[in-house]
Protein backbone atom coordinates (compact mmCIF):
# COMPACT_ATOMS: atom_id res chain seq x y z
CA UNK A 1 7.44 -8.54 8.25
CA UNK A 2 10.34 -10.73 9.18
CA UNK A 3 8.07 -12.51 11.36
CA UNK A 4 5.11 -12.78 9.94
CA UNK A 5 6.43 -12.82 6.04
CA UNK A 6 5.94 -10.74 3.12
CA UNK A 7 3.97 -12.31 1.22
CA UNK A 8 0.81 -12.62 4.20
CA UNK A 9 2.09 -9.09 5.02
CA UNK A 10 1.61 -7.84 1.51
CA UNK A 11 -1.78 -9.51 1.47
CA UNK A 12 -2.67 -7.96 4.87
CA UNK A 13 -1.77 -4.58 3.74
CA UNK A 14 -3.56 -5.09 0.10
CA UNK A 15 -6.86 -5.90 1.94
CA UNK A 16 -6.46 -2.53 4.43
CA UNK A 17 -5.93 -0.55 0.72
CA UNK A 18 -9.74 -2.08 -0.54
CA UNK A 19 -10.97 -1.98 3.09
CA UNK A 20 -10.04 1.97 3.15
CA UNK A 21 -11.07 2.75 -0.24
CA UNK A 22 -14.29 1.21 0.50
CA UNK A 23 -14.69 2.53 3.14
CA UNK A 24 -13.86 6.29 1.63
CA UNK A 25 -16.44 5.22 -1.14
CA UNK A 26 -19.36 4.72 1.07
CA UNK A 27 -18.24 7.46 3.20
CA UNK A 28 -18.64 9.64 0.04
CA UNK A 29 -21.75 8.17 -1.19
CA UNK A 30 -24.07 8.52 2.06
CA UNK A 31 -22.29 12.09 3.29
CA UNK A 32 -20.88 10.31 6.51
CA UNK A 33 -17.69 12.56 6.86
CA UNK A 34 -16.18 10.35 10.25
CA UNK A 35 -16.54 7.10 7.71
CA UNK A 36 -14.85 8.68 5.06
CA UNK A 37 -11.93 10.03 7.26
CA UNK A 38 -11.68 6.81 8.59
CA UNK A 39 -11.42 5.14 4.84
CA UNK A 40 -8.69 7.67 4.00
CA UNK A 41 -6.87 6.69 7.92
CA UNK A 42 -7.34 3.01 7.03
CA UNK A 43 -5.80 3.48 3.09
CA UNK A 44 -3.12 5.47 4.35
CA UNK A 45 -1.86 2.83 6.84
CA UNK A 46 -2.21 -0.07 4.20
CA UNK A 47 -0.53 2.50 1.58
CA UNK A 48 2.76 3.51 3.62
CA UNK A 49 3.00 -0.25 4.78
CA UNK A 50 2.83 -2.15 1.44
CA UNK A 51 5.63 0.25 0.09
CA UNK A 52 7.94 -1.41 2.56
CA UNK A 53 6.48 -5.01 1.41
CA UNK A 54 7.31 -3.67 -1.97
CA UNK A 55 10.75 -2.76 -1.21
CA UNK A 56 11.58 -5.81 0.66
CA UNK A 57 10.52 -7.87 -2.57
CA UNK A 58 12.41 -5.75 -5.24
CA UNK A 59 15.93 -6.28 -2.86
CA UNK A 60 14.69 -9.93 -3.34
CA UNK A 61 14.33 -10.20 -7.16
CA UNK A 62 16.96 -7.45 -7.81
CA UNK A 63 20.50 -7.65 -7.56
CA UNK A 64 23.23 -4.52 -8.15
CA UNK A 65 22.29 -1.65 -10.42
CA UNK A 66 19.12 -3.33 -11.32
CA UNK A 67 17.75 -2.59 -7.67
CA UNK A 68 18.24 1.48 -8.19
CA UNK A 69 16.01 1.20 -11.21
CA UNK A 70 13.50 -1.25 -9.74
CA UNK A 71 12.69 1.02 -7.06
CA UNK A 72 12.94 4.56 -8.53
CA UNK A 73 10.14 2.57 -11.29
CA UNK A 74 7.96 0.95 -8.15
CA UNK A 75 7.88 4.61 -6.41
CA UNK A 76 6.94 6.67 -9.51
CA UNK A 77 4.16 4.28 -10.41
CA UNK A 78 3.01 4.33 -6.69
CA UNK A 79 3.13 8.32 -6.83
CA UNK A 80 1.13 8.36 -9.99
CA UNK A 81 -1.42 6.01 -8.62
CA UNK A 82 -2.01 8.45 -5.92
């Protein structure tokens, strides 16, 4: 990520979320159990990844106290989500 940068990282890792849940979705649809494991292995790689991007843009925006908040609000949204 310090490489590459977050926001292309970020975008890499939102396209493996829709590439997985696609994937998952078909898998479902046609009964194909190997696609839809490997829609859940693809969203879980994108998922655990853009939770670091996320992190590395709230320490960007946030300064102090406000950072504590920022991220306890970004994780409980992500948990929900899932």
């Amino acid at each position: 990520m310090d490489k590459i940068g977050v926001r292309i990282c970020a975008l890499v890792f939102v396209g493996m979320l829709t590439i997985g849940q696609g994937l998952l979705i078909i898998g479902c649809h046609l009964r194909i159990f190997a696609l839809t494991v490997a829609g859940r292995f693809i969203y879980g790689i994108g998922s655990i990844n853009i939770s670091v991007a996320e992190f590395v843009i709230i320490s960007k925006w946030f300064i102090g106290k406000e950072i504590a908040l920022a991220a306890s609000v970004d994780t409980s949204i992500s948990r929900i989500g899932n």
